[in-house]
PDB file of N, CA and C in Angstrom:
ATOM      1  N   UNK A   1      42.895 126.844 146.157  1.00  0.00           N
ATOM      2  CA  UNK A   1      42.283 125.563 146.485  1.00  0.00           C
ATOM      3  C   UNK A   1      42.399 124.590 145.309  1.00  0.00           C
ATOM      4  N   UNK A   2      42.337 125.008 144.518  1.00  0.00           N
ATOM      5  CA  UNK A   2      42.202 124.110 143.228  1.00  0.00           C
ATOM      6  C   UNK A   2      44.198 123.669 142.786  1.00  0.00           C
ATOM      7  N   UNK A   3      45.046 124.500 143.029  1.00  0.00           N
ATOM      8  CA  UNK A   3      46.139 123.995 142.990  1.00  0.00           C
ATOM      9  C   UNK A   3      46.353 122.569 143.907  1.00  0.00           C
ATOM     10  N   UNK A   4      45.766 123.153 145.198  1.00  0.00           N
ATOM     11  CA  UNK A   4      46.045 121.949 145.970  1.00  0.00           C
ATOM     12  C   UNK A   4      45.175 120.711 145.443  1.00  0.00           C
ATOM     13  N   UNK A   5      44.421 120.780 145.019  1.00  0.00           N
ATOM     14  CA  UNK A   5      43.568 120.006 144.574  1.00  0.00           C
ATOM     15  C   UNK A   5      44.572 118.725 143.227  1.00  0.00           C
ATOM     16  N   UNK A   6      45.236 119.953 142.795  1.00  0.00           N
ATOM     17  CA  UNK A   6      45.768 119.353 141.266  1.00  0.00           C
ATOM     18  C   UNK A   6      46.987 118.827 141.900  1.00  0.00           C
ATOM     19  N   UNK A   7      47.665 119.145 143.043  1.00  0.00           N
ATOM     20  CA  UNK A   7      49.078 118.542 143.854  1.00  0.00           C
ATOM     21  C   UNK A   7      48.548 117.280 143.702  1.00  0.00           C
ATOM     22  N   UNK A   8      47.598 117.333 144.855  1.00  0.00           N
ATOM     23  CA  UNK A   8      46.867 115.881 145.776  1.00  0.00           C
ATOM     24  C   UNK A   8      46.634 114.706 144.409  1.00  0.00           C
ATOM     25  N   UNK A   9      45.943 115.362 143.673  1.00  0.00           N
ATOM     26  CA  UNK A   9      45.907 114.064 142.603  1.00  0.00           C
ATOM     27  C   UNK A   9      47.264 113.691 141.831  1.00  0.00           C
ATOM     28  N   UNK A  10      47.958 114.919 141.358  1.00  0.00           N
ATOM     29  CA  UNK A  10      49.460 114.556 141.139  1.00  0.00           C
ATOM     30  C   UNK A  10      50.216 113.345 142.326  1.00  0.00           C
ATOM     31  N   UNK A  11      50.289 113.900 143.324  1.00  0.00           N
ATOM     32  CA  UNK A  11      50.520 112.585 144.518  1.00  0.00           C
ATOM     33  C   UNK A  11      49.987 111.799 144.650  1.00  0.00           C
ATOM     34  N   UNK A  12      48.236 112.020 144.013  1.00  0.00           N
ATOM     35  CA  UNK A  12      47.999 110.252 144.080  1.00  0.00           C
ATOM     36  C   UNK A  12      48.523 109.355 142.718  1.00  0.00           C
ATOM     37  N   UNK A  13      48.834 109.896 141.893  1.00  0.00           N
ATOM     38  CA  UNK A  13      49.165 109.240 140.501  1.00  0.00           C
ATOM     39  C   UNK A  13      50.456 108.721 140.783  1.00  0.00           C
ATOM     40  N   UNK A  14      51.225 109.995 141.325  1.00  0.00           N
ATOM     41  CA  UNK A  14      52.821 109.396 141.448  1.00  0.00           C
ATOM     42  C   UNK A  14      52.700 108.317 142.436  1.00  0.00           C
ATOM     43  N   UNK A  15      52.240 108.300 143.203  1.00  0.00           N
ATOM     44  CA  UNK A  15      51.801 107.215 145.127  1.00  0.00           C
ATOM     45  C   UNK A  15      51.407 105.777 143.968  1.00  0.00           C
ATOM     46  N   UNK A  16      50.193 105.762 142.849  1.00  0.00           N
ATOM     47  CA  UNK A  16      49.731 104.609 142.245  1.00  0.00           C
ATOM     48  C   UNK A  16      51.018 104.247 140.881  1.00  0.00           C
ATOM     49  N   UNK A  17      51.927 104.985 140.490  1.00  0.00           N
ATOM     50  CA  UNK A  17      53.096 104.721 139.872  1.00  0.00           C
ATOM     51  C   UNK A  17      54.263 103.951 140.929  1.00  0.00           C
ATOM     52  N   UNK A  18      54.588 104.566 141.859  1.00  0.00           N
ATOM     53  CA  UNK A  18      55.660 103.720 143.035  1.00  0.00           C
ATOM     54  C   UNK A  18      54.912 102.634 142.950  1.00  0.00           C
ATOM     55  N   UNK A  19      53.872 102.572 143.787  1.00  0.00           N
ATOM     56  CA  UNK A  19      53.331 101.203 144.131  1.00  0.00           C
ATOM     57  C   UNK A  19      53.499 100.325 142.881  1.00  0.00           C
ATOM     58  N   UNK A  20      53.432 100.323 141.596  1.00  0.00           N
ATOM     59  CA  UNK A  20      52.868  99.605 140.718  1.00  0.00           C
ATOM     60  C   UNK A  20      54.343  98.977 140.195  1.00  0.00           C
ATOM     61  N   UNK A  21      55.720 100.249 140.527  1.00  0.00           N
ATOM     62  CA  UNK A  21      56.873  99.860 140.466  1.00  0.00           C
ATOM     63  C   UNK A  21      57.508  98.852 141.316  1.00  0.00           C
ATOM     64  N   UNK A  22      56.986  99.173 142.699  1.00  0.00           N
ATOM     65  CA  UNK A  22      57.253  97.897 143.901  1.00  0.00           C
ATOM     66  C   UNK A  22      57.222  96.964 143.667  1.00  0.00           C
ATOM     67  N   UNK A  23      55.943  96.918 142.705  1.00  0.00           N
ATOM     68  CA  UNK A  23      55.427  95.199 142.551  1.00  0.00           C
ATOM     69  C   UNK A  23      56.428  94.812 141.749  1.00  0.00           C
ATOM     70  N   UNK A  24      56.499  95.537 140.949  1.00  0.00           N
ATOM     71  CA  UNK A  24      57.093  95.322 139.317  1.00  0.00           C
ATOM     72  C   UNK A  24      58.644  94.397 140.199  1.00  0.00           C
ATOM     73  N   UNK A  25      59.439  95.298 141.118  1.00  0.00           N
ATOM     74  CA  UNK A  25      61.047  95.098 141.291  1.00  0.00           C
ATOM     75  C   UNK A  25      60.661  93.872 142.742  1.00  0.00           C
ATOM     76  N   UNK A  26      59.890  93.698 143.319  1.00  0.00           N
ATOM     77  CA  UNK A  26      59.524  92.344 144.181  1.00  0.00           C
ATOM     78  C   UNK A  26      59.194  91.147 143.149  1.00  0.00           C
ATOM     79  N   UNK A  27      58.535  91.346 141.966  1.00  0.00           N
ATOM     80  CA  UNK A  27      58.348  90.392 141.137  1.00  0.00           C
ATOM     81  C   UNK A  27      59.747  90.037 140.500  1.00  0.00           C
ATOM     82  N   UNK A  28      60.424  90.675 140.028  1.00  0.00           N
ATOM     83  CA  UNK A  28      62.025  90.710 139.811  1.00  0.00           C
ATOM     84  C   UNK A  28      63.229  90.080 140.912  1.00  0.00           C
ATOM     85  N   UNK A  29      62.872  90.489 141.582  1.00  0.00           N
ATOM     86  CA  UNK A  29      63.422  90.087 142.696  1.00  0.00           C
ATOM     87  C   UNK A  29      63.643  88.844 143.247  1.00  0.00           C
ATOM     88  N   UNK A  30      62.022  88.016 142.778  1.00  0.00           N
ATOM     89  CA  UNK A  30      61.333  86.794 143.033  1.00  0.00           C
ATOM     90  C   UNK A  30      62.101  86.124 142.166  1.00  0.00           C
ATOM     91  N   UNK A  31      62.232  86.909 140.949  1.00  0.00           N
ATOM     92  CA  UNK A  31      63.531  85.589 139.768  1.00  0.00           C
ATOM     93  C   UNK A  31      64.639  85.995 140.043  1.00  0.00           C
ATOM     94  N   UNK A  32      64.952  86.953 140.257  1.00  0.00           N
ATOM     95  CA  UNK A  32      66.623  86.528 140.525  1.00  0.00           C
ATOM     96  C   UNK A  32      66.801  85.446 141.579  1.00  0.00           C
ATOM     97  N   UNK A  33      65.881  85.734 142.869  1.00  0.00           N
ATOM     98  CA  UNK A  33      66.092  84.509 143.790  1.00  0.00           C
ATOM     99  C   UNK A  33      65.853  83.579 143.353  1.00  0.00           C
ATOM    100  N   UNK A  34      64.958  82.931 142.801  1.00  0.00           N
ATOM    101  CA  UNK A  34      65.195  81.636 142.171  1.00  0.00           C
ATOM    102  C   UNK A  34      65.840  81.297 141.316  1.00  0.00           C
ATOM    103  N   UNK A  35      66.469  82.406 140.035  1.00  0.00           N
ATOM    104  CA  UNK A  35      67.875  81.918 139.579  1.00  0.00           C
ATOM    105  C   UNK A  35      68.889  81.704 139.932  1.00  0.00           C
ATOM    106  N   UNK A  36      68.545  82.408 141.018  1.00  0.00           N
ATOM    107  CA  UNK A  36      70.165  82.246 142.191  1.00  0.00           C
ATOM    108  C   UNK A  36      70.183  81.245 142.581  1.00  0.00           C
ATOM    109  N   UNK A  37      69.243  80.952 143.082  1.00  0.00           N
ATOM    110  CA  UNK A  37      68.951  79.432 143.861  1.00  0.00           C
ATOM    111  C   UNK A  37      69.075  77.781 142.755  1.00  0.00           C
ATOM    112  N   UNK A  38      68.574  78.563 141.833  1.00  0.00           N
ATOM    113  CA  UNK A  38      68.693  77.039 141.199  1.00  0.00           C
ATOM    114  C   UNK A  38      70.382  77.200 140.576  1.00  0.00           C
ATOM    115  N   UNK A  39      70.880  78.355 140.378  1.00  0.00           N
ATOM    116  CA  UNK A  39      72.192  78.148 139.892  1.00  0.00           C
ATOM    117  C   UNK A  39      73.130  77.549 141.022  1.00  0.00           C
ATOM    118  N   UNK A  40      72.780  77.788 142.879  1.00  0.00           N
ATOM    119  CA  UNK A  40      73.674  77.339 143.450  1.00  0.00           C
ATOM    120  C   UNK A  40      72.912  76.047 143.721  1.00  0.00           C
ATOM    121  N   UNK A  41      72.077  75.609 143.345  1.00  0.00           N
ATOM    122  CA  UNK A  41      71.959  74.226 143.491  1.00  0.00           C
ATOM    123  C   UNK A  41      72.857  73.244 142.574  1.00  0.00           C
ATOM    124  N   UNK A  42      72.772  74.173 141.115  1.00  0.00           N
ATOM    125  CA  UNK A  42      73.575  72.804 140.260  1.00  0.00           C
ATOM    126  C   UNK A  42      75.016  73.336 140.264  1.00  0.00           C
ATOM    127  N   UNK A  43      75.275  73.849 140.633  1.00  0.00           N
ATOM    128  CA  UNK A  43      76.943  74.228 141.029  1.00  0.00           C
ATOM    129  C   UNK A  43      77.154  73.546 142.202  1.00  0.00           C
ATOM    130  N   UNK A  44      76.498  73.380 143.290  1.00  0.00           N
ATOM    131  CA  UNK A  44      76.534  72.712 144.333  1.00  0.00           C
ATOM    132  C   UNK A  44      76.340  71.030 144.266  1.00  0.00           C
ATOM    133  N   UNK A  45      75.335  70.987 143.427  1.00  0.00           N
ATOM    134  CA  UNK A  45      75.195  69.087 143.328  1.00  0.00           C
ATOM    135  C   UNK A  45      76.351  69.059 142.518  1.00  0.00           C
ATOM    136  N   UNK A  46      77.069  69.736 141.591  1.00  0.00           N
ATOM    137  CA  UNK A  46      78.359  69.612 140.391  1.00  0.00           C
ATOM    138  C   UNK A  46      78.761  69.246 141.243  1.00  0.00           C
ATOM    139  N   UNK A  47      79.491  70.293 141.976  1.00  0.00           N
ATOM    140  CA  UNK A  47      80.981  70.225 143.287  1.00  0.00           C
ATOM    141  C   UNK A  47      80.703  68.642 144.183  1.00  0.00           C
ATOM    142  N   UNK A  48      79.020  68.576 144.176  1.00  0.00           N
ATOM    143  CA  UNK A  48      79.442  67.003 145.359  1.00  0.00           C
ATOM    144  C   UNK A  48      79.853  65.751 143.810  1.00  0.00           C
ATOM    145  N   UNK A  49      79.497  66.015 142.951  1.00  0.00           N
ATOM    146  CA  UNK A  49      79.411  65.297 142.099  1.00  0.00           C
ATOM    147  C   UNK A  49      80.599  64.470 141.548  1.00  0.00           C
ATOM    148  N   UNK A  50      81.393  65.728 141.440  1.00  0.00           N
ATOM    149  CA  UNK A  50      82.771  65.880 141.405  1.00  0.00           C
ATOM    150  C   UNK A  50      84.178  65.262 142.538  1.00  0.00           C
ATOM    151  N   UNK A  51      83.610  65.697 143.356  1.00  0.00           N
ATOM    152  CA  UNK A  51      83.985  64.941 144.564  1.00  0.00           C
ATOM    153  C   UNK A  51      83.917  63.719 145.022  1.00  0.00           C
ATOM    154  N   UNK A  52      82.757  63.275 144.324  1.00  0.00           N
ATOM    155  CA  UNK A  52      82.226  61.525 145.020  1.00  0.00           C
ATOM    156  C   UNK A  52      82.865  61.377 143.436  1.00  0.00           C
ATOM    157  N   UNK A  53      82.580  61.492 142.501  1.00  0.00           N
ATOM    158  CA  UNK A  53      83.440  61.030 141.609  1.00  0.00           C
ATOM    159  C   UNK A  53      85.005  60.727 142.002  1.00  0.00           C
ATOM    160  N   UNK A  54      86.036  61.857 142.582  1.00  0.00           N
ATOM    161  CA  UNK A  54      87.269  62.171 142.584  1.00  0.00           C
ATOM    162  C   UNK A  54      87.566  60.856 144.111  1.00  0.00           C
ATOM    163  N   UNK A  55      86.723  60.680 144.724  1.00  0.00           N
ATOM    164  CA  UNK A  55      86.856  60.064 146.015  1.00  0.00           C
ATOM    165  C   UNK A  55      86.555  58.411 145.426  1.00  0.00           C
ATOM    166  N   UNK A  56      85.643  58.314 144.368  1.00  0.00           N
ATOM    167  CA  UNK A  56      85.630  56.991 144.206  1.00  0.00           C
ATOM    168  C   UNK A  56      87.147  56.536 142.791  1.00  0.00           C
ATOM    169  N   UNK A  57      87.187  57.313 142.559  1.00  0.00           N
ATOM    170  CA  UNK A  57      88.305  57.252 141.180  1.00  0.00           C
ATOM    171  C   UNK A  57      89.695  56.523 142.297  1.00  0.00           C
ATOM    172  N   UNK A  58      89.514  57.188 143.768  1.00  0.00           N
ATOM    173  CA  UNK A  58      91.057  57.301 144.258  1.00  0.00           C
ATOM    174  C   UNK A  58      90.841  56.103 145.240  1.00  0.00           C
ATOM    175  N   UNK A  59      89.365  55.799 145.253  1.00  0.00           N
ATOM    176  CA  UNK A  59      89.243  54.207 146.395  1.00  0.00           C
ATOM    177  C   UNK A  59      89.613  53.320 145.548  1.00  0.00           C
ATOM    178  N   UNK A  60      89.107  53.183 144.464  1.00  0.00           N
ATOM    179  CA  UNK A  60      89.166  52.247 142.974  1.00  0.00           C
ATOM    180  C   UNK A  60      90.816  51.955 142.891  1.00  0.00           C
ATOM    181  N   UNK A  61      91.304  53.276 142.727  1.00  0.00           N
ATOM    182  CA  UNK A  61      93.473  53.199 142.603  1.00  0.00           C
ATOM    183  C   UNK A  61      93.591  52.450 143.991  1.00  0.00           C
ATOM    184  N   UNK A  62      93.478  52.457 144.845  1.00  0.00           N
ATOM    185  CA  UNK A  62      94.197  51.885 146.197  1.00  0.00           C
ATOM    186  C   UNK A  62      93.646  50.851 145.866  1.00  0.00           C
ATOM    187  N   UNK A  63      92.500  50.382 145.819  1.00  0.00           N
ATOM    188  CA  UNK A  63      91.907  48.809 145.496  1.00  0.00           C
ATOM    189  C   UNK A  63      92.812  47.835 144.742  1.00  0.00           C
ATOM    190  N   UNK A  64      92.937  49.009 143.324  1.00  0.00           N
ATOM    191  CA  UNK A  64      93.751  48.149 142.620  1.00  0.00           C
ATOM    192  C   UNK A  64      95.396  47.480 142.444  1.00  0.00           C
ATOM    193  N   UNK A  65      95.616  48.609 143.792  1.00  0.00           N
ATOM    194  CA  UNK A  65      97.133  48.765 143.783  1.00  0.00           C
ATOM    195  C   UNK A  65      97.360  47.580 144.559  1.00  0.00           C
ATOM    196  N   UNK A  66      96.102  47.577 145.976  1.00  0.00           N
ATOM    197  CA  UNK A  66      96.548  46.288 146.789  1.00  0.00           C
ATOM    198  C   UNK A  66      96.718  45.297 146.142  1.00  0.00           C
ATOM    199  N   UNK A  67      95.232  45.403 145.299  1.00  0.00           N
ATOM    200  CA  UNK A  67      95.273  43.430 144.504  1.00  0.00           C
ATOM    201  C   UNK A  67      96.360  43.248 143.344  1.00  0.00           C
ATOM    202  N   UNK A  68      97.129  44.037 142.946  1.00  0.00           N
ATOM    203  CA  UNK A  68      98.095  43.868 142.149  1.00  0.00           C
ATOM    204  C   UNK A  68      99.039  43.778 143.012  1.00  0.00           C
ATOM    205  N   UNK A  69      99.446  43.768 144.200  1.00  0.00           N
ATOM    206  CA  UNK A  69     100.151  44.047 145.177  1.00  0.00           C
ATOM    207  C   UNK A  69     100.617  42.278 145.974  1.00  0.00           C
ATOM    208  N   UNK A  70      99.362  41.793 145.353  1.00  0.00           N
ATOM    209  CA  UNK A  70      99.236  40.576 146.457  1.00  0.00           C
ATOM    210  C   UNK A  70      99.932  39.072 145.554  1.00  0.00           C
TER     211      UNK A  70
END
């Protein structure tokens, strides 16, 4: 009786160690997602950034080509 006794609390220690690890790798978890997230945000505003840049650089050349044109 007393072995079982010394299991049961062994399983409750290990049962209050998992749990305390759960938290630990959900709290972890919680920053990677938001590093993830904020890294594809500014990689993502870059790329439009880049683009409306590259799109206005190439309206600007045709602009200028007409009025030199005329």
């Amino acid at each position: 009786m007393e072995a079982l006794t010394a299991h049961s609390s062994q399983l409750t220690a290990h049962s209050s160690q998992l749990t305390a690890h759960s938290s630990q790798l959900t709290a972890h978890s919680s920053q990677l997602t938001a590093h993830a997230n904020y890294v594809i945000k500014r990689l993502f505003c870059q790329a439009l950034k880049q683009a409306f840049s590259h799109f206005c650089e190439k309206a600007f050349f045709v602009v200028s080509e007409r009025e030199m044109a005329r």
